[in-house]
PDB file of N, CA and C in Angstrom:
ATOM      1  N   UNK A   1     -23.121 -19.559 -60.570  1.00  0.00           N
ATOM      2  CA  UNK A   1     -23.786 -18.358 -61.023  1.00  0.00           C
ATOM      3  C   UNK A   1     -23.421 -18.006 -62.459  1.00  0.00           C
ATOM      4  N   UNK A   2     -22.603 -18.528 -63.078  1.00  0.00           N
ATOM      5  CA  UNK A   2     -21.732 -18.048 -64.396  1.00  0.00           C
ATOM      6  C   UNK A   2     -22.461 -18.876 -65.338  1.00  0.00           C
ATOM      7  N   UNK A   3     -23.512 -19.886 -65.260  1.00  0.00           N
ATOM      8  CA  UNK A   3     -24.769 -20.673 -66.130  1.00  0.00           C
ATOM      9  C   UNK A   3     -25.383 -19.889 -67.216  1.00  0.00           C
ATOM     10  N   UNK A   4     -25.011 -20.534 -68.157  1.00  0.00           N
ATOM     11  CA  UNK A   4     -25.631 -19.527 -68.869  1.00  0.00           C
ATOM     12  C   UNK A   4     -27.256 -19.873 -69.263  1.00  0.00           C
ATOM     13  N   UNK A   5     -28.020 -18.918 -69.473  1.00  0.00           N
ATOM     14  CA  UNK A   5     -29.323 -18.655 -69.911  1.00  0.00           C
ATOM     15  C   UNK A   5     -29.727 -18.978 -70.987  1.00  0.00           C
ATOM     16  N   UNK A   6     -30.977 -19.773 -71.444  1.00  0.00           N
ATOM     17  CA  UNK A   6     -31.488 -19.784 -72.674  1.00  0.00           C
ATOM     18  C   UNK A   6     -32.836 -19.625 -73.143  1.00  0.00           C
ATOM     19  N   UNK A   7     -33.056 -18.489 -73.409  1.00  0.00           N
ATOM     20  CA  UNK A   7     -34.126 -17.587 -73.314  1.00  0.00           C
ATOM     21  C   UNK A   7     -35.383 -18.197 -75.012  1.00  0.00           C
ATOM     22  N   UNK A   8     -36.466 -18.790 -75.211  1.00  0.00           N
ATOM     23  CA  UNK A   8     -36.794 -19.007 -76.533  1.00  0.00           C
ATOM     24  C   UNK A   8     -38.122 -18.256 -76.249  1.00  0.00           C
ATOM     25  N   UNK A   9     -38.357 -18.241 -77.551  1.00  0.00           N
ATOM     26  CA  UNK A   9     -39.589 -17.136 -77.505  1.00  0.00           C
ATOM     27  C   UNK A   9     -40.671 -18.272 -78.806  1.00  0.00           C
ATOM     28  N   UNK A  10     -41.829 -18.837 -78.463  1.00  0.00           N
ATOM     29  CA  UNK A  10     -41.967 -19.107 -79.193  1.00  0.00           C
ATOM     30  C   UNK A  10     -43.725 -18.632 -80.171  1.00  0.00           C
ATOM     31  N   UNK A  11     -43.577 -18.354 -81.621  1.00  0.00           N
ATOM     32  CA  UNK A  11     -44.605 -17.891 -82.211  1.00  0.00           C
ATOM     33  C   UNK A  11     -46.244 -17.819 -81.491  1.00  0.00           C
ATOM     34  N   UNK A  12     -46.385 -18.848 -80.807  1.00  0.00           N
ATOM     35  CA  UNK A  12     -47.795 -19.177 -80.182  1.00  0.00           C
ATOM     36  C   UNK A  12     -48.008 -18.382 -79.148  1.00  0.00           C
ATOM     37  N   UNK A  13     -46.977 -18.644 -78.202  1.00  0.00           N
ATOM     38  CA  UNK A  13     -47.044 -17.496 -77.198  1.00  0.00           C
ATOM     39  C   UNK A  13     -47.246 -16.436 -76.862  1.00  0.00           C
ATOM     40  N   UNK A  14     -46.412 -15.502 -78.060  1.00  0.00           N
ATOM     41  CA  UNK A  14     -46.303 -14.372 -78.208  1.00  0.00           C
ATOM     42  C   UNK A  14     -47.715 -13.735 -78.843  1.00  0.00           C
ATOM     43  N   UNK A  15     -48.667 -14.568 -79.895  1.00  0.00           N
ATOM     44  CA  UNK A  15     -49.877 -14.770 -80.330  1.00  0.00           C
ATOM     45  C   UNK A  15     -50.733 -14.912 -79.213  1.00  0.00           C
ATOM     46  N   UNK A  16     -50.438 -15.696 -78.195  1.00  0.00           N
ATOM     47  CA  UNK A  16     -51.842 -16.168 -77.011  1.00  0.00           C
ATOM     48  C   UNK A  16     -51.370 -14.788 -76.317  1.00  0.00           C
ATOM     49  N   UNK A  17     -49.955 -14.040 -75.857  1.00  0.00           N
ATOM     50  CA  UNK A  17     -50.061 -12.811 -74.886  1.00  0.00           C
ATOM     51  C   UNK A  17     -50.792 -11.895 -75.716  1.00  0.00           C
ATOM     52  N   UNK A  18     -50.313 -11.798 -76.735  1.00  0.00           N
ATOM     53  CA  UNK A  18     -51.447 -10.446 -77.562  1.00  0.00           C
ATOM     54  C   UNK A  18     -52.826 -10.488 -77.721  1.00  0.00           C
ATOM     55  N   UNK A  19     -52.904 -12.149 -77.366  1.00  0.00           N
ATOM     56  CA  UNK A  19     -54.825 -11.881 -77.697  1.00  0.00           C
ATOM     57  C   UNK A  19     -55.301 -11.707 -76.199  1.00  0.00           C
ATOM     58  N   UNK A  20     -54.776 -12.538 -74.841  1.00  0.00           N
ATOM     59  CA  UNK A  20     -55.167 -12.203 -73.895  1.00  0.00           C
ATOM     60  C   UNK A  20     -54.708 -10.982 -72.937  1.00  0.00           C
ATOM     61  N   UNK A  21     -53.686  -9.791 -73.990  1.00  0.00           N
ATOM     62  CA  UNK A  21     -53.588  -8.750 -73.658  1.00  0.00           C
ATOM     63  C   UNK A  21     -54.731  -7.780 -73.969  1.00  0.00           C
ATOM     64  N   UNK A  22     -55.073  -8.138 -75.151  1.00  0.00           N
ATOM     65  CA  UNK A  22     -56.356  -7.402 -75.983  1.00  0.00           C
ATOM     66  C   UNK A  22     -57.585  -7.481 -75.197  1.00  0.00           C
ATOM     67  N   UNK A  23     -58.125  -9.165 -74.827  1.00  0.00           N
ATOM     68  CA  UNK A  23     -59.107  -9.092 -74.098  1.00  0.00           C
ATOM     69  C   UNK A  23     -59.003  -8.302 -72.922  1.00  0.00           C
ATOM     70  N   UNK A  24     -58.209  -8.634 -71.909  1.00  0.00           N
ATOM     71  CA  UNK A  24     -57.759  -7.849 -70.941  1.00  0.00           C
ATOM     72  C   UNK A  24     -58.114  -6.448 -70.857  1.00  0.00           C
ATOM     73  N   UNK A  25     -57.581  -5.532 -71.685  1.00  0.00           N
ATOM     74  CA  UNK A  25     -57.223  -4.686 -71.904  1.00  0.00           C
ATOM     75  C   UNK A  25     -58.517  -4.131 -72.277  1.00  0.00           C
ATOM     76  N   UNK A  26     -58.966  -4.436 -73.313  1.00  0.00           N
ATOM     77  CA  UNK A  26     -60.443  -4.024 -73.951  1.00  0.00           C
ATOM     78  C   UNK A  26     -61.553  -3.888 -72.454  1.00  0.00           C
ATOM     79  N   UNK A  27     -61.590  -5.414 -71.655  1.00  0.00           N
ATOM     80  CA  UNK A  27     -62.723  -5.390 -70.639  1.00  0.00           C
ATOM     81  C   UNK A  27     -62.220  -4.249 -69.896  1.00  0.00           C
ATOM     82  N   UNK A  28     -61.415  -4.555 -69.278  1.00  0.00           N
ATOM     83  CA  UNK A  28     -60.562  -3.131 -68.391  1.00  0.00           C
ATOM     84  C   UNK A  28     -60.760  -1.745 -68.696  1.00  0.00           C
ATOM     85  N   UNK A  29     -60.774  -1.139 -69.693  1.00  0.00           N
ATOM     86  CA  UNK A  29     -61.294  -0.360 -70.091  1.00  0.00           C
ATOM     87  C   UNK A  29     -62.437  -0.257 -70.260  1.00  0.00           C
ATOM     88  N   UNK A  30     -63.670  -0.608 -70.500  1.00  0.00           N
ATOM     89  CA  UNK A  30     -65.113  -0.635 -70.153  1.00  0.00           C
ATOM     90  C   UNK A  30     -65.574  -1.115 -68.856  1.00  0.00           C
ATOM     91  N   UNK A  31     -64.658  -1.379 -68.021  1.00  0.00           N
ATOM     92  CA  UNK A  31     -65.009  -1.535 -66.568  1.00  0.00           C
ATOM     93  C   UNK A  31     -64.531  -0.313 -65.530  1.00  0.00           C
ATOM     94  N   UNK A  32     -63.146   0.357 -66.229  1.00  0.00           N
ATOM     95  CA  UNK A  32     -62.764   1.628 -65.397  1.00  0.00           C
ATOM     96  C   UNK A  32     -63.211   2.632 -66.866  1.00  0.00           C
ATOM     97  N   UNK A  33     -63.715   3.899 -66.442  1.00  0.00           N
ATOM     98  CA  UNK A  33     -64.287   5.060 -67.107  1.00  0.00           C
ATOM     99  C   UNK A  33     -63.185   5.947 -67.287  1.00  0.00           C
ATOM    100  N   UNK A  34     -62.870   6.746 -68.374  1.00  0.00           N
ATOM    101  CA  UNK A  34     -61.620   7.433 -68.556  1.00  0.00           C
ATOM    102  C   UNK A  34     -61.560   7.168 -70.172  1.00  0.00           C
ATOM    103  N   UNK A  35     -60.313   7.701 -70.295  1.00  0.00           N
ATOM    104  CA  UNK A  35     -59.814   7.550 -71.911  1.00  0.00           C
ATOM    105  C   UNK A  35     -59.846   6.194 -72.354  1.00  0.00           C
ATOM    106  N   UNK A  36     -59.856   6.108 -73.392  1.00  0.00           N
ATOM    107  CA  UNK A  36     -59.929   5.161 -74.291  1.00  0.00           C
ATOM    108  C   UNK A  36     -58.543   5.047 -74.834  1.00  0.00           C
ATOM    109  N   UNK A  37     -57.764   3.385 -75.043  1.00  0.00           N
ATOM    110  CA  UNK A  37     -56.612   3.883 -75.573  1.00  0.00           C
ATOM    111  C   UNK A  37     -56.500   3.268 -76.903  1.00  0.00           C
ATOM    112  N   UNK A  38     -57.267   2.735 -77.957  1.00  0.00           N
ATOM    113  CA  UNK A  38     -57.650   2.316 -79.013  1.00  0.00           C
ATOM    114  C   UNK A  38     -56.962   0.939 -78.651  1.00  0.00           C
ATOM    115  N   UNK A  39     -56.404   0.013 -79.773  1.00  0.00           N
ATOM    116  CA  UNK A  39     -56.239  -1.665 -80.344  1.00  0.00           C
ATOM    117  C   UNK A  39     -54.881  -1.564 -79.539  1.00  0.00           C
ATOM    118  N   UNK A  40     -53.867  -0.673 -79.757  1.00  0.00           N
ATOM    119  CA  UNK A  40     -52.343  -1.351 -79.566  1.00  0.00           C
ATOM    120  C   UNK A  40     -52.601  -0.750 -77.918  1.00  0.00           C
ATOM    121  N   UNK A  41     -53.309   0.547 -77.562  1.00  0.00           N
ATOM    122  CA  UNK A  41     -52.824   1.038 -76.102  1.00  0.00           C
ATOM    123  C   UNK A  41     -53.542  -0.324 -75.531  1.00  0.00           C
ATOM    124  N   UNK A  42     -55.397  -0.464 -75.898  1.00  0.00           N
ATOM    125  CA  UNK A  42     -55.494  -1.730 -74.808  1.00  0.00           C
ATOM    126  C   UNK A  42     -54.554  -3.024 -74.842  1.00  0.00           C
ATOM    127  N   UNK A  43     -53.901  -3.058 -75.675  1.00  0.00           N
ATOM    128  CA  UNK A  43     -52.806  -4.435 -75.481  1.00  0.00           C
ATOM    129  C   UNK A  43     -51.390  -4.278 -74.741  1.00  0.00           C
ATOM    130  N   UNK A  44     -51.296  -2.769 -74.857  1.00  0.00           N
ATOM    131  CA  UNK A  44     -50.323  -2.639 -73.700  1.00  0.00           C
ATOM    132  C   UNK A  44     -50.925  -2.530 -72.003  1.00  0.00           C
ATOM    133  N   UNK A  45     -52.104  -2.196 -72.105  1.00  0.00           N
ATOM    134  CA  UNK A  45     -52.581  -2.113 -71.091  1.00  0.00           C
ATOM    135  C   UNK A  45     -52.592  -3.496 -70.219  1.00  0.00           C
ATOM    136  N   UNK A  46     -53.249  -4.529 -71.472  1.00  0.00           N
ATOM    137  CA  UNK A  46     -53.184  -5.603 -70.631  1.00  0.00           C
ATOM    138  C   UNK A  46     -52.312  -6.581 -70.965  1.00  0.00           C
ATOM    139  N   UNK A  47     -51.169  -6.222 -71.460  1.00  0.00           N
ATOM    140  CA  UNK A  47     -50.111  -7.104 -70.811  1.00  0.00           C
ATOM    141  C   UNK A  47     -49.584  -6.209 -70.075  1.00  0.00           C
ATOM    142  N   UNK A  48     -49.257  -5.324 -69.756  1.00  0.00           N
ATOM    143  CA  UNK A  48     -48.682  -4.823 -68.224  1.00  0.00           C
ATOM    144  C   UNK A  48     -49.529  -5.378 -67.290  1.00  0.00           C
ATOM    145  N   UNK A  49     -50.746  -5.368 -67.653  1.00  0.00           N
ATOM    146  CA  UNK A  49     -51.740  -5.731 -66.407  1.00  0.00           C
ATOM    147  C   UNK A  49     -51.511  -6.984 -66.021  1.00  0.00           C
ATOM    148  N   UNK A  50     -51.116  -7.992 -67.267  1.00  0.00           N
ATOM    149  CA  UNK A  50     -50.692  -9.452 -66.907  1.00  0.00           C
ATOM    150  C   UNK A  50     -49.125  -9.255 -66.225  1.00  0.00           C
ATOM    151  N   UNK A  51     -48.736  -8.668 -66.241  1.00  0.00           N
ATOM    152  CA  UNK A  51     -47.452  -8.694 -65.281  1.00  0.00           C
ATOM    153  C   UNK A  51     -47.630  -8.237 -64.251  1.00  0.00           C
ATOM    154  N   UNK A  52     -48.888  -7.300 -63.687  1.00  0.00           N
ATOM    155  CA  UNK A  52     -49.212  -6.706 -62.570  1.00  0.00           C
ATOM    156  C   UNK A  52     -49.921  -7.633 -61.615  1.00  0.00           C
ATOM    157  N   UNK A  53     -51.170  -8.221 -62.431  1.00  0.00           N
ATOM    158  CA  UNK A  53     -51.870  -9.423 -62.072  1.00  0.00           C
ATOM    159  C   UNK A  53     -51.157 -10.742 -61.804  1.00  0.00           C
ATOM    160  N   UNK A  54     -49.850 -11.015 -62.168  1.00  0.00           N
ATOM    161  CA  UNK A  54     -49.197 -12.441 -62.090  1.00  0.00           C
ATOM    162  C   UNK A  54     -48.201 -11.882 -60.638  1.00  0.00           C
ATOM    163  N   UNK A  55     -48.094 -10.710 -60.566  1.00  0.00           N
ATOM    164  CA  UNK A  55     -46.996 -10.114 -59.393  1.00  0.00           C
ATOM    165  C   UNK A  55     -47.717 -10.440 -58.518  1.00  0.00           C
ATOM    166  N   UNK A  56     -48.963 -10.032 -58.167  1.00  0.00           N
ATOM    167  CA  UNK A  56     -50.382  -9.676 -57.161  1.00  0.00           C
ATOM    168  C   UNK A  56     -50.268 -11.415 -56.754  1.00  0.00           C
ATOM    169  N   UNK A  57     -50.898 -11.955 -57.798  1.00  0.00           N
ATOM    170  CA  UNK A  57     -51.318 -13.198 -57.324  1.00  0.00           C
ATOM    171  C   UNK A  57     -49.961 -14.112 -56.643  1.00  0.00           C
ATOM    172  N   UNK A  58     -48.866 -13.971 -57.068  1.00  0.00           N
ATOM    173  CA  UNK A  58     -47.858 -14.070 -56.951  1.00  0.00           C
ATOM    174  C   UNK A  58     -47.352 -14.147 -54.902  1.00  0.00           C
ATOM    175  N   UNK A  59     -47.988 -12.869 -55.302  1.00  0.00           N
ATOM    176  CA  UNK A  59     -47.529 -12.094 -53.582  1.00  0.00           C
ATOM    177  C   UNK A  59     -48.420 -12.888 -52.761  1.00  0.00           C
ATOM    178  N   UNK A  60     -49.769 -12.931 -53.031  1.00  0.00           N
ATOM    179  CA  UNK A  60     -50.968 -12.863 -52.217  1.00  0.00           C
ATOM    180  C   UNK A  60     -50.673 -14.904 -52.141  1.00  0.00           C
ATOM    181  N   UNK A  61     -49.472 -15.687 -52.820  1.00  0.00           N
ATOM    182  CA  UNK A  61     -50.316 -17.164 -52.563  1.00  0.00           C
ATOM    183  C   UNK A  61     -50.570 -17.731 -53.127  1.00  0.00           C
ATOM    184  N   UNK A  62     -51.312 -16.963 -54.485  1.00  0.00           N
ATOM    185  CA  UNK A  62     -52.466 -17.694 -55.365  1.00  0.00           C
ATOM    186  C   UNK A  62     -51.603 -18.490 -56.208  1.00  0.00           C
ATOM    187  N   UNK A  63     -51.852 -19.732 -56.566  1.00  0.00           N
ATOM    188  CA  UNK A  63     -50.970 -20.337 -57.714  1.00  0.00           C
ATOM    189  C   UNK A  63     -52.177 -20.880 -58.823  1.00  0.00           C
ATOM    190  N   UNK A  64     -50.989 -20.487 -60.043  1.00  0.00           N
ATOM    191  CA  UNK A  64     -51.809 -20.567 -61.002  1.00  0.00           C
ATOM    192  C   UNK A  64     -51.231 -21.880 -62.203  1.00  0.00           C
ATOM    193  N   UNK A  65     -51.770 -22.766 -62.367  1.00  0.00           N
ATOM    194  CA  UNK A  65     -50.945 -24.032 -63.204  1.00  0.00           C
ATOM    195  C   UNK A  65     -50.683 -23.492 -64.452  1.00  0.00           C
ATOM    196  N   UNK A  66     -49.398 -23.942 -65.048  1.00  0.00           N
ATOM    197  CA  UNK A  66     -49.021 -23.365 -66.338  1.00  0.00           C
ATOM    198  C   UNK A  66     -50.147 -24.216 -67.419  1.00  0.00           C
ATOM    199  N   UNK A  67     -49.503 -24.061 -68.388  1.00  0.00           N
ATOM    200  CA  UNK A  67     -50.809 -24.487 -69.292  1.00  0.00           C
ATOM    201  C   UNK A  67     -49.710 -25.647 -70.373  1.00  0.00           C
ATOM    202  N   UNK A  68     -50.368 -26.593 -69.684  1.00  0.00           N
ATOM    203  CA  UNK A  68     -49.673 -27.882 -70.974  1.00  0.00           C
ATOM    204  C   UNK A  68     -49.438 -28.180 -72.120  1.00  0.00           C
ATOM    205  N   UNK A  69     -50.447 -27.429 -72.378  1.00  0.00           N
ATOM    206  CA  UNK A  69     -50.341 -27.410 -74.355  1.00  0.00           C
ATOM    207  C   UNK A  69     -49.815 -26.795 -75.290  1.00  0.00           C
ATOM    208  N   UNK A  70     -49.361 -27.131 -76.108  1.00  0.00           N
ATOM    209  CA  UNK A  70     -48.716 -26.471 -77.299  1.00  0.00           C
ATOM    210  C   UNK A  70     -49.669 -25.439 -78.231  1.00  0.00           C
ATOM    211  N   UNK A  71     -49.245 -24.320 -78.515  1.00  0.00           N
ATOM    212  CA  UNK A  71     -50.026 -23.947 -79.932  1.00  0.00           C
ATOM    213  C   UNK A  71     -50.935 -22.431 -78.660  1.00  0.00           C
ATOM    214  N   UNK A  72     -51.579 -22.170 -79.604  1.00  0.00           N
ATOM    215  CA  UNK A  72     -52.501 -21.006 -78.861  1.00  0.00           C
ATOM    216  C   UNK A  72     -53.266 -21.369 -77.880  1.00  0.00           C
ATOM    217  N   UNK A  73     -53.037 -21.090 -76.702  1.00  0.00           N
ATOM    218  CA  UNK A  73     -54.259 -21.901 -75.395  1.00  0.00           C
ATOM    219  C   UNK A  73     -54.744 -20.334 -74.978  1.00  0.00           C
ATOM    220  N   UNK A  74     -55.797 -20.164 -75.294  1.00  0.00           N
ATOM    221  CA  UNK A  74     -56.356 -18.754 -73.874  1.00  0.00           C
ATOM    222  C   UNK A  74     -57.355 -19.983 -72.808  1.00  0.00           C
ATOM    223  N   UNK A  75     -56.757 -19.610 -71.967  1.00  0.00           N
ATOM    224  CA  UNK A  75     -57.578 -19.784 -70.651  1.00  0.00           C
ATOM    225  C   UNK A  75     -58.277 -18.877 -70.115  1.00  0.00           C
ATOM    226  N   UNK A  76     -59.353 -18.913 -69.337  1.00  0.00           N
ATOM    227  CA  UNK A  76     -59.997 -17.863 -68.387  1.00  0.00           C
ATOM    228  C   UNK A  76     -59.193 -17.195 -67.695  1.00  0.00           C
ATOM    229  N   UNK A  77     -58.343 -17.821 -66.327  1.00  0.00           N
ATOM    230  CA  UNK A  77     -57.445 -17.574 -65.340  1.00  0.00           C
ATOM    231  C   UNK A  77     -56.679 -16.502 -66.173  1.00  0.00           C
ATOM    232  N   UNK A  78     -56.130 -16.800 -66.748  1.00  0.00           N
ATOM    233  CA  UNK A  78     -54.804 -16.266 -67.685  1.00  0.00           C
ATOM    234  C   UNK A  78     -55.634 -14.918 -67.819  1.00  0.00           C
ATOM    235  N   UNK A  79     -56.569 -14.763 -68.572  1.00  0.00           N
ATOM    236  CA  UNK A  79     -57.738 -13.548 -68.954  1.00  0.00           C
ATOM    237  C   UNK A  79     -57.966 -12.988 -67.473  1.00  0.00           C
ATOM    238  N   UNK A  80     -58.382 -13.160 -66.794  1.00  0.00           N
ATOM    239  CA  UNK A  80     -58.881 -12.885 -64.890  1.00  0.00           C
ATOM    240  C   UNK A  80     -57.764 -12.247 -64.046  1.00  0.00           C
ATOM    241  N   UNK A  81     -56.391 -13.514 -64.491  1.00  0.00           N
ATOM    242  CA  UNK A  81     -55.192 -12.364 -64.163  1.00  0.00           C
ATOM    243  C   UNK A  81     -54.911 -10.984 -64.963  1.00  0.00           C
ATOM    244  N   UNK A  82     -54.867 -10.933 -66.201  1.00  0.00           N
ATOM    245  CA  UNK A  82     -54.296 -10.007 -66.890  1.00  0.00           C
ATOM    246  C   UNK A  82     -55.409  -8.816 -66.812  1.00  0.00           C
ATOM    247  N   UNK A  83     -56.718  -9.374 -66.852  1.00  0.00           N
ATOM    248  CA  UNK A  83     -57.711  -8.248 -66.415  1.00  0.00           C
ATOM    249  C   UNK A  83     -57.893  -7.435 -64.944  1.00  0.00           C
ATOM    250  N   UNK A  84     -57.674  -8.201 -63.660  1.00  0.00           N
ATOM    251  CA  UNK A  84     -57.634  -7.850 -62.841  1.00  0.00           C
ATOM    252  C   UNK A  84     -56.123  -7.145 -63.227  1.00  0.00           C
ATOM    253  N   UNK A  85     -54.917  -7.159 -63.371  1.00  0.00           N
ATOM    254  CA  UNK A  85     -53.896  -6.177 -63.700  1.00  0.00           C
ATOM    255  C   UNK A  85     -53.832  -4.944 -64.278  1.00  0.00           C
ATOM    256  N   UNK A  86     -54.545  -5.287 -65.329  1.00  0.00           N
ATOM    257  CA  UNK A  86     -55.120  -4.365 -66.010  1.00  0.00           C
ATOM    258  C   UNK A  86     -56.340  -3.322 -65.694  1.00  0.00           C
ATOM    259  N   UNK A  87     -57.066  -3.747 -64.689  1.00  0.00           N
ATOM    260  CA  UNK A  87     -58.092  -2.800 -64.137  1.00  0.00           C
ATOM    261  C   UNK A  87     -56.798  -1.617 -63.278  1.00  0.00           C
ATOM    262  N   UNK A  88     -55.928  -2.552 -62.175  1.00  0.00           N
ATOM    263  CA  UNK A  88     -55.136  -1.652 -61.296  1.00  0.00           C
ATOM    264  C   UNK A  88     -54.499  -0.538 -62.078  1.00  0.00           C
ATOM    265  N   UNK A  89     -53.405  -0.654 -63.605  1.00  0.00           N
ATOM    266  CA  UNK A  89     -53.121  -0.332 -64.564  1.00  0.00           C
ATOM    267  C   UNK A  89     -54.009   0.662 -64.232  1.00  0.00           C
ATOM    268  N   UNK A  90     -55.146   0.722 -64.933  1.00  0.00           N
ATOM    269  CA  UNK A  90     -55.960   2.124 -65.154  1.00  0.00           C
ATOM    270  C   UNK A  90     -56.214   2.932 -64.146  1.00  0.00           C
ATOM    271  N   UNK A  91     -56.689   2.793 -63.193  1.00  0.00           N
ATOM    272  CA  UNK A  91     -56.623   3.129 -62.276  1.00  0.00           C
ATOM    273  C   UNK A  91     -55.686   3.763 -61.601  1.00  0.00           C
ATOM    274  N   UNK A  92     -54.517   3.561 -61.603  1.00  0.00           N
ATOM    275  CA  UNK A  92     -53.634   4.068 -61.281  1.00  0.00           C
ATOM    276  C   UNK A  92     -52.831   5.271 -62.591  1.00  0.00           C
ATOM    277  N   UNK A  93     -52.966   4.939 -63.987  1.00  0.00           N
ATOM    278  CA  UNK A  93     -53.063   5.734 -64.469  1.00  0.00           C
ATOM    279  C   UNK A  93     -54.253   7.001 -64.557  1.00  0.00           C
ATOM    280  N   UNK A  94     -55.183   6.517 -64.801  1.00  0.00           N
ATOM    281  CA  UNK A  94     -56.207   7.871 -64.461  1.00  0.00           C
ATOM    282  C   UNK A  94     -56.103   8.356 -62.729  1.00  0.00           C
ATOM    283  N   UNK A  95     -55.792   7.776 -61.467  1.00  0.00           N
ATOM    284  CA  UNK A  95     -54.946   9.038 -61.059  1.00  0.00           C
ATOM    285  C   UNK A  95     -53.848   9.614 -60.881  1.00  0.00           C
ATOM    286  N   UNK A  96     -53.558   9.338 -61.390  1.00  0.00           N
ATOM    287  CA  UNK A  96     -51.730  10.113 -62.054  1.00  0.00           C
ATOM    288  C   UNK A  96     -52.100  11.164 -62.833  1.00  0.00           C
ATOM    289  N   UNK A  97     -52.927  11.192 -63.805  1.00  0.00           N
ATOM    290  CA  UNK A  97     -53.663  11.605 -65.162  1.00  0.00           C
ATOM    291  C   UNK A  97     -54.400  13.037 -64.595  1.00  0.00           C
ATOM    292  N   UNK A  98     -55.717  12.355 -63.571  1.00  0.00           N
ATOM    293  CA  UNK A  98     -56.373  13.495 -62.778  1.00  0.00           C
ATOM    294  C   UNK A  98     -55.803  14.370 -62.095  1.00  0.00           C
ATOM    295  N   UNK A  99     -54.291  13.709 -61.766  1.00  0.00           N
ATOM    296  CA  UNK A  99     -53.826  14.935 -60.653  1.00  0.00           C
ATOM    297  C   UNK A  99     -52.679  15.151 -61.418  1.00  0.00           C
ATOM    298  N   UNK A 100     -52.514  15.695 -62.132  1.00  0.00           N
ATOM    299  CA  UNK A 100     -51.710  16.772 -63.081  1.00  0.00           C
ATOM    300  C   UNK A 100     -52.534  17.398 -64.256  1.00  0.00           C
ATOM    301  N   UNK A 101     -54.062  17.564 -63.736  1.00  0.00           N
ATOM    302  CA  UNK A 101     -54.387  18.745 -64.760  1.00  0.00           C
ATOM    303  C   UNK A 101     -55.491  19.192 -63.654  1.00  0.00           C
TER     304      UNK A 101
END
């Protein structure tokens, strides 16, 4: 248990989560009705949603193949998870939202 960890983060990645947070995030929001959260809220939206959507699919079974390639890859799946996350995301914020005013 005392192994240590080696955590890398690399430029592309962090580039492919922000763009398929954006898409995400953007559809999600024109699919659930409510506030608008401009460029940076829909990218938080949908990368939470991609962590919500990878939990879900996660739970439910679904397996999803990592992606082989180097450099910026958006896939559909990748977009489908983080959007379906991202729909729950709103949703669950607008009622949180509705029922405190």
């Amino acid at each position: 248990m005392d192994q240590p960890i080696t955590v890398t983060f690399v430029p592309e990645q962090i580039i492919t989560w922000l763009i398929i947070g954006l898409i995400a995030g953007l559809l999600a929001s024109i699919l659930v009705r409510g506030r608008r959260f401009g460029l940076w809220g829909s990218i938080l939206v949908g990368l939470v949603g991609a962590l919500i959507g990878g939990l879900l699919f996660t739970a439910l079974g679904i397996q999803i193949s990592p992606a082989l390639t180097e450099g910026i890859t958006i896939r559909y799946i990748d977009i489908l998870v983080a959007f379906i996350g991202a729909v729950i995301v709103l949703i669950l914020v607008g009622a949180i939202w509705w029922r405190r005013f």
